[in-house]
N, C-alpha and C. Protein backbone atom coordinates (compact mmCIF):
# COMPACT_ATOMS: atom_id res chain seq x y z
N UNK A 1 -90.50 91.28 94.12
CA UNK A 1 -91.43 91.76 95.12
C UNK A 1 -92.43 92.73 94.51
N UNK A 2 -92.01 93.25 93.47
CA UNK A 2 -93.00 94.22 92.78
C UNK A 2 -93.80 93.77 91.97
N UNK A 3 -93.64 92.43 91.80
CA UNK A 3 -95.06 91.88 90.85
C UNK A 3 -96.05 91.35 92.12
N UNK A 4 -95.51 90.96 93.10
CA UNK A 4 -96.73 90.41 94.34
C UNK A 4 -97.40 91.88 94.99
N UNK A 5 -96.84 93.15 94.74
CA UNK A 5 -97.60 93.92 95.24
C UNK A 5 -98.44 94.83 94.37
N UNK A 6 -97.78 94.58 93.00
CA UNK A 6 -98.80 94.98 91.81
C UNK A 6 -100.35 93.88 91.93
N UNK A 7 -99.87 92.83 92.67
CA UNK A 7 -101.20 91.77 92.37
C UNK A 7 -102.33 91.89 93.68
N UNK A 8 -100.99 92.60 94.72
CA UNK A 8 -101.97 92.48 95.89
C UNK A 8 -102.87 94.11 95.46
N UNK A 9 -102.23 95.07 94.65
CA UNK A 9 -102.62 96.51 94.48
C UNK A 9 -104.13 96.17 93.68
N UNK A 10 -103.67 95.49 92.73
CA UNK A 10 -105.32 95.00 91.86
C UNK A 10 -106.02 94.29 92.55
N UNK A 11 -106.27 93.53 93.95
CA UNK A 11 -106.54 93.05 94.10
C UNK A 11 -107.66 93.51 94.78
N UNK A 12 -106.77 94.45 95.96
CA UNK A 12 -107.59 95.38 96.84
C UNK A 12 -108.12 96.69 96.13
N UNK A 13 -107.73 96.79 95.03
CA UNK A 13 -108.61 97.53 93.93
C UNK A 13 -109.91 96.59 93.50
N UNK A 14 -109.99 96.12 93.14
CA UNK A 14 -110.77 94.90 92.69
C UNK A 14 -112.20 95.24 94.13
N UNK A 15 -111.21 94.97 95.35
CA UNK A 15 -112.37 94.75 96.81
C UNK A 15 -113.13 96.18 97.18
N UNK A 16 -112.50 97.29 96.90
CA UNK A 16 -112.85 98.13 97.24
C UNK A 16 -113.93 98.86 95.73
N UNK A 17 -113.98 98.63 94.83
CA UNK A 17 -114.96 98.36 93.93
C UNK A 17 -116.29 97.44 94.24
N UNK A 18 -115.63 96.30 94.99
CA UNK A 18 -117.15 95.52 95.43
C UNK A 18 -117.77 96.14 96.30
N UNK A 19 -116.69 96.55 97.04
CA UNK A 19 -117.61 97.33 98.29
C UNK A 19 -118.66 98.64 98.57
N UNK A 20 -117.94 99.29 97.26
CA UNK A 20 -118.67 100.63 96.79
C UNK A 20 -120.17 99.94 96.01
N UNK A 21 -119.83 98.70 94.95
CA UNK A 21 -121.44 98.37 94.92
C UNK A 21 -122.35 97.91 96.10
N UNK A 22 -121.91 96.98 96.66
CA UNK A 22 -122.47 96.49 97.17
C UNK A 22 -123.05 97.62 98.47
N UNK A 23 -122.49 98.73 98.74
CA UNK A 23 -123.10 99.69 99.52
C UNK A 23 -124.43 100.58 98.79
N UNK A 24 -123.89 100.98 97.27
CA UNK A 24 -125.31 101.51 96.48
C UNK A 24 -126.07 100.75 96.62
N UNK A 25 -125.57 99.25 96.54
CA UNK A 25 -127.05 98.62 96.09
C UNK A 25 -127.73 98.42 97.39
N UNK A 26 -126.87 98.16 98.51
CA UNK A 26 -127.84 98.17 99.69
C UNK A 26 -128.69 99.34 99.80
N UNK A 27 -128.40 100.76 99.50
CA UNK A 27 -128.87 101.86 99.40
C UNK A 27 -130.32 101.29 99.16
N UNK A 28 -129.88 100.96 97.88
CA UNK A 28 -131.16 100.91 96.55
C UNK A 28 -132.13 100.05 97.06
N UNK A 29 -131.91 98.51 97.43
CA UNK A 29 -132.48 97.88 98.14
C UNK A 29 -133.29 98.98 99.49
N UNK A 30 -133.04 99.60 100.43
CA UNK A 30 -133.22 100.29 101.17
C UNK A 30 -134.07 101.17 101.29
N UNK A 31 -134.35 101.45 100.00
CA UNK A 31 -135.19 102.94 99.12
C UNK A 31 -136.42 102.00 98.54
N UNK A 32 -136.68 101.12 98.60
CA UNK A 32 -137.08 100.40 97.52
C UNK A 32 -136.92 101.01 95.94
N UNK A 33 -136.06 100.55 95.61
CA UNK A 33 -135.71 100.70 94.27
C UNK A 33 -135.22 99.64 93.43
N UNK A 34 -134.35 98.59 93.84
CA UNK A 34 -134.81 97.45 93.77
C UNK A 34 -135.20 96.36 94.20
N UNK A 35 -136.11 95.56 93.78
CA UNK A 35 -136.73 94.37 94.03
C UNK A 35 -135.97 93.58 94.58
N UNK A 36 -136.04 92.95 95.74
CA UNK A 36 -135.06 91.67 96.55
C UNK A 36 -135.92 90.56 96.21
N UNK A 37 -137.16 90.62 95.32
CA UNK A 37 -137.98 89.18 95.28
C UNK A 37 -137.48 89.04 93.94
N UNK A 38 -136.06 89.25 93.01
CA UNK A 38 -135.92 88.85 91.88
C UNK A 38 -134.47 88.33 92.55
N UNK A 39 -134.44 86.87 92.21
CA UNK A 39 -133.61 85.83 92.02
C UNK A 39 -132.23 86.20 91.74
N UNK A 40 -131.87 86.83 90.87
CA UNK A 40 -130.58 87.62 90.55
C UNK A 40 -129.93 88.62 91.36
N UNK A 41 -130.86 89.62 92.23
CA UNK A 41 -130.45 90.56 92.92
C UNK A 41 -130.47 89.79 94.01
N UNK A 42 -131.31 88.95 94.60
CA UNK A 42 -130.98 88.11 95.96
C UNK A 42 -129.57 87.58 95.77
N UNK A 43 -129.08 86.55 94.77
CA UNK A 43 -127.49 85.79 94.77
C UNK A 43 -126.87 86.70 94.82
N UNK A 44 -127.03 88.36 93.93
CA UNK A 44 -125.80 89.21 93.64
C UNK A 44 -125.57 89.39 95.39
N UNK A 45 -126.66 90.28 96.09
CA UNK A 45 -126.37 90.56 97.44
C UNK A 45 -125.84 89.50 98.17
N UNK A 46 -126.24 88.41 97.89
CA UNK A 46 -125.77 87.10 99.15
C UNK A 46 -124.32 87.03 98.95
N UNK A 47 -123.84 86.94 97.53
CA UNK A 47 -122.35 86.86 97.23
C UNK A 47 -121.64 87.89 97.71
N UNK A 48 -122.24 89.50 97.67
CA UNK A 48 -121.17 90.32 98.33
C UNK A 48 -120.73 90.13 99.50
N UNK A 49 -122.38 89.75 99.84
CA UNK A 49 -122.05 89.99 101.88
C UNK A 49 -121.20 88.94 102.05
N UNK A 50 -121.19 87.94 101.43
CA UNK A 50 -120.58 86.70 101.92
C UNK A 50 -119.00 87.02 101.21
N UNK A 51 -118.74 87.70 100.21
CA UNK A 51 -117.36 88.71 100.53
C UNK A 51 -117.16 89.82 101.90
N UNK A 52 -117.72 90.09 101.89
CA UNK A 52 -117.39 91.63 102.95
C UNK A 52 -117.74 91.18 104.18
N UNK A 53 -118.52 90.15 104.55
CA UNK A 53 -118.86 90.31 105.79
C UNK A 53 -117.50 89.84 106.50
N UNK A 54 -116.91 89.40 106.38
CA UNK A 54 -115.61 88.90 107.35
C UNK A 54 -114.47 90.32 107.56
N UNK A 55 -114.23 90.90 106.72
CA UNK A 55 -114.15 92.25 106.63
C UNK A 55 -114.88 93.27 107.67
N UNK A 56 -116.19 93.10 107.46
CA UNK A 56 -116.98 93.60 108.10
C UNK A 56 -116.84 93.73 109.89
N UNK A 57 -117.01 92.36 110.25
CA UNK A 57 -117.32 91.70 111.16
C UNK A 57 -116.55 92.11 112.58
N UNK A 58 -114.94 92.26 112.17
CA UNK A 58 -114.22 92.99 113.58
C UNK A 58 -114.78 94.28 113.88
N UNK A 59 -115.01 94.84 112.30
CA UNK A 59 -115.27 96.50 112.69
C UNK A 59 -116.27 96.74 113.34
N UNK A 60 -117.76 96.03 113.19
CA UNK A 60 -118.79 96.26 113.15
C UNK A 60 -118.19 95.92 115.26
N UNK A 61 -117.71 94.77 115.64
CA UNK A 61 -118.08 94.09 117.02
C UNK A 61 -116.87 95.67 117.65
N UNK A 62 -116.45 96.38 117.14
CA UNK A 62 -115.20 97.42 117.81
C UNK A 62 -116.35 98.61 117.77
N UNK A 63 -117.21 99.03 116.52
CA UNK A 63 -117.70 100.33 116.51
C UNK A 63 -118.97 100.40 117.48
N UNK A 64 -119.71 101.59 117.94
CA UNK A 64 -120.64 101.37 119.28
C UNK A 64 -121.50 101.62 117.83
N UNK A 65 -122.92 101.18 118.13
CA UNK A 65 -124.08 101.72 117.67
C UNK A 65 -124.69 102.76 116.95
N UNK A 66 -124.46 103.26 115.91
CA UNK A 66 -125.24 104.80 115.30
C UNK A 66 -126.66 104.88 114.66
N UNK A 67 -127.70 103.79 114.66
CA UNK A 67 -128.90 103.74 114.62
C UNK A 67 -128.81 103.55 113.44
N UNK A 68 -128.37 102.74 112.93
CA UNK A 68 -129.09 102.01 111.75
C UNK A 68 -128.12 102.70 110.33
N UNK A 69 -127.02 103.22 110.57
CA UNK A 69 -125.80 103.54 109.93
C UNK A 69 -124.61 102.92 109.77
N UNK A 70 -124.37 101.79 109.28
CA UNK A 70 -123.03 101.07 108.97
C UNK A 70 -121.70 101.72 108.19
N UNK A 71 -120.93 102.57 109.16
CA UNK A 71 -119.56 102.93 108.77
C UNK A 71 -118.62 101.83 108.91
N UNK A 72 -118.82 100.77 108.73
CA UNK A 72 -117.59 99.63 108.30
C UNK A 72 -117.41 99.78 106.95
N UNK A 73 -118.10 99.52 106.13
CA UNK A 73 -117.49 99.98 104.88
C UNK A 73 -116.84 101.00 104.67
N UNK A 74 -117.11 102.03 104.83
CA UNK A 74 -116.14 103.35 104.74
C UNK A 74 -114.62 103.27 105.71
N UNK A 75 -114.92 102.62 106.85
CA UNK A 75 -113.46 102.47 107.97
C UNK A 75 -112.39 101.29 106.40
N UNK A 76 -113.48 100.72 105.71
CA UNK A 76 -112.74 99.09 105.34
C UNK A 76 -111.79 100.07 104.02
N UNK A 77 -112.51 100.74 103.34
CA UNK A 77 -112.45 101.44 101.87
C UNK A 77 -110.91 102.65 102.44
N UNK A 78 -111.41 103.42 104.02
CA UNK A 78 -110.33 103.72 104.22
C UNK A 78 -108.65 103.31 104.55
N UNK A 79 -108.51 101.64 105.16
CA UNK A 79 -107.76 100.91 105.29
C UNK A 79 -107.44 100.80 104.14
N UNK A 80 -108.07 100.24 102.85
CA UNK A 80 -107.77 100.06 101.74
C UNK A 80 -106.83 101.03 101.14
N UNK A 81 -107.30 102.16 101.24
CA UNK A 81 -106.38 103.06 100.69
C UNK A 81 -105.25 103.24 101.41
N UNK A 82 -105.60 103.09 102.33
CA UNK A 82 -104.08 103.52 103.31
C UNK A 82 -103.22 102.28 103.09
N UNK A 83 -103.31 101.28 102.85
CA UNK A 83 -102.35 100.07 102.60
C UNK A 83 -101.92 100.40 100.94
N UNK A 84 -102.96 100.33 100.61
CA UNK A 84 -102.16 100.66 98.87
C UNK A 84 -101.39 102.24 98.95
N UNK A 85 -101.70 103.03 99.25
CA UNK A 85 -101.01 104.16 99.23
C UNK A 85 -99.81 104.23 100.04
N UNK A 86 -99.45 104.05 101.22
CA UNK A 86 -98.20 103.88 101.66
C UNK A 86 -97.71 102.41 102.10
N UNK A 87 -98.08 101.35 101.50
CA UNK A 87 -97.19 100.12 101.57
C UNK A 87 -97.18 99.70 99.73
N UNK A 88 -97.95 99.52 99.51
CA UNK A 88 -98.17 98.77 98.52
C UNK A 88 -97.21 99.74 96.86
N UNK A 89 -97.89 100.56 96.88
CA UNK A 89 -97.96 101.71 95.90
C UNK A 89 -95.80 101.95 95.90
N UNK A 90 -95.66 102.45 97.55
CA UNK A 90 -93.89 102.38 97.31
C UNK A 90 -93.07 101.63 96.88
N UNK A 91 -93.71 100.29 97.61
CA UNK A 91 -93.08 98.70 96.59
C UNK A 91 -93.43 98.68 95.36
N UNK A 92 -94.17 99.21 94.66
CA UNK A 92 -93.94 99.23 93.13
C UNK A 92 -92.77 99.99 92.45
N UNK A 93 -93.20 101.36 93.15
CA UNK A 93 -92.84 102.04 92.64
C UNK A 93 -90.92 102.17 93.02
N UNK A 94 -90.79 101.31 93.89
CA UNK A 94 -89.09 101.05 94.21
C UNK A 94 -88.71 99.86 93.42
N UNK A 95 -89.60 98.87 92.78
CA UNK A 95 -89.10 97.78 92.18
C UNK A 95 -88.68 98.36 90.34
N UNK A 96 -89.58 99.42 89.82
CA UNK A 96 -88.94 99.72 88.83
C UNK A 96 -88.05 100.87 88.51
């Protein structure tokens, strides 16, 4: 059981890394800072959202409105931790 939660631990390590870019870069995008008319930064963004948005998607239809401020990522990054820190993290650490 402690190797499936070492895999699920990297895993949601892994997601919560995408999610932290993919929030700068919306930033950046946002600021104009970078270009959305270059080919590379359009696929990079299309691929995140098309990770996160399902993620996204309960939180966003549960949270009311804050004008143009998306705290789903931060609610998602906080779940994250809270599953690896008290589920995930004890099953390791009881398997060795």
């Amino acid at each position: 059981m402690g190797v499936i939660a070492s895999i699920l631990d990297l895993l949601l390590n892994i997601l919560q890394w995408i999610i932290i870019v993919q929030a700068i870069l919306s930033w950046l995008v946002a600021f104009n800072v970078v270009n959305t008319h270059n080919e590379f930064v359009r696929q990079l963004l299309a691929g995140l959202d098309r990770i996160t948005a399902p993620l996204y998607r309960p939180i966003r239809r549960v949270l009311p409105d804050f004008g143009g401020i998306d705290f789903s990522p931060f609610i998602v990054i906080i779940a994250i931790i809270v599953i690896r820190s008290r589920i995930l993290q004890p099953m390791i650490a009881q398997s060795y």
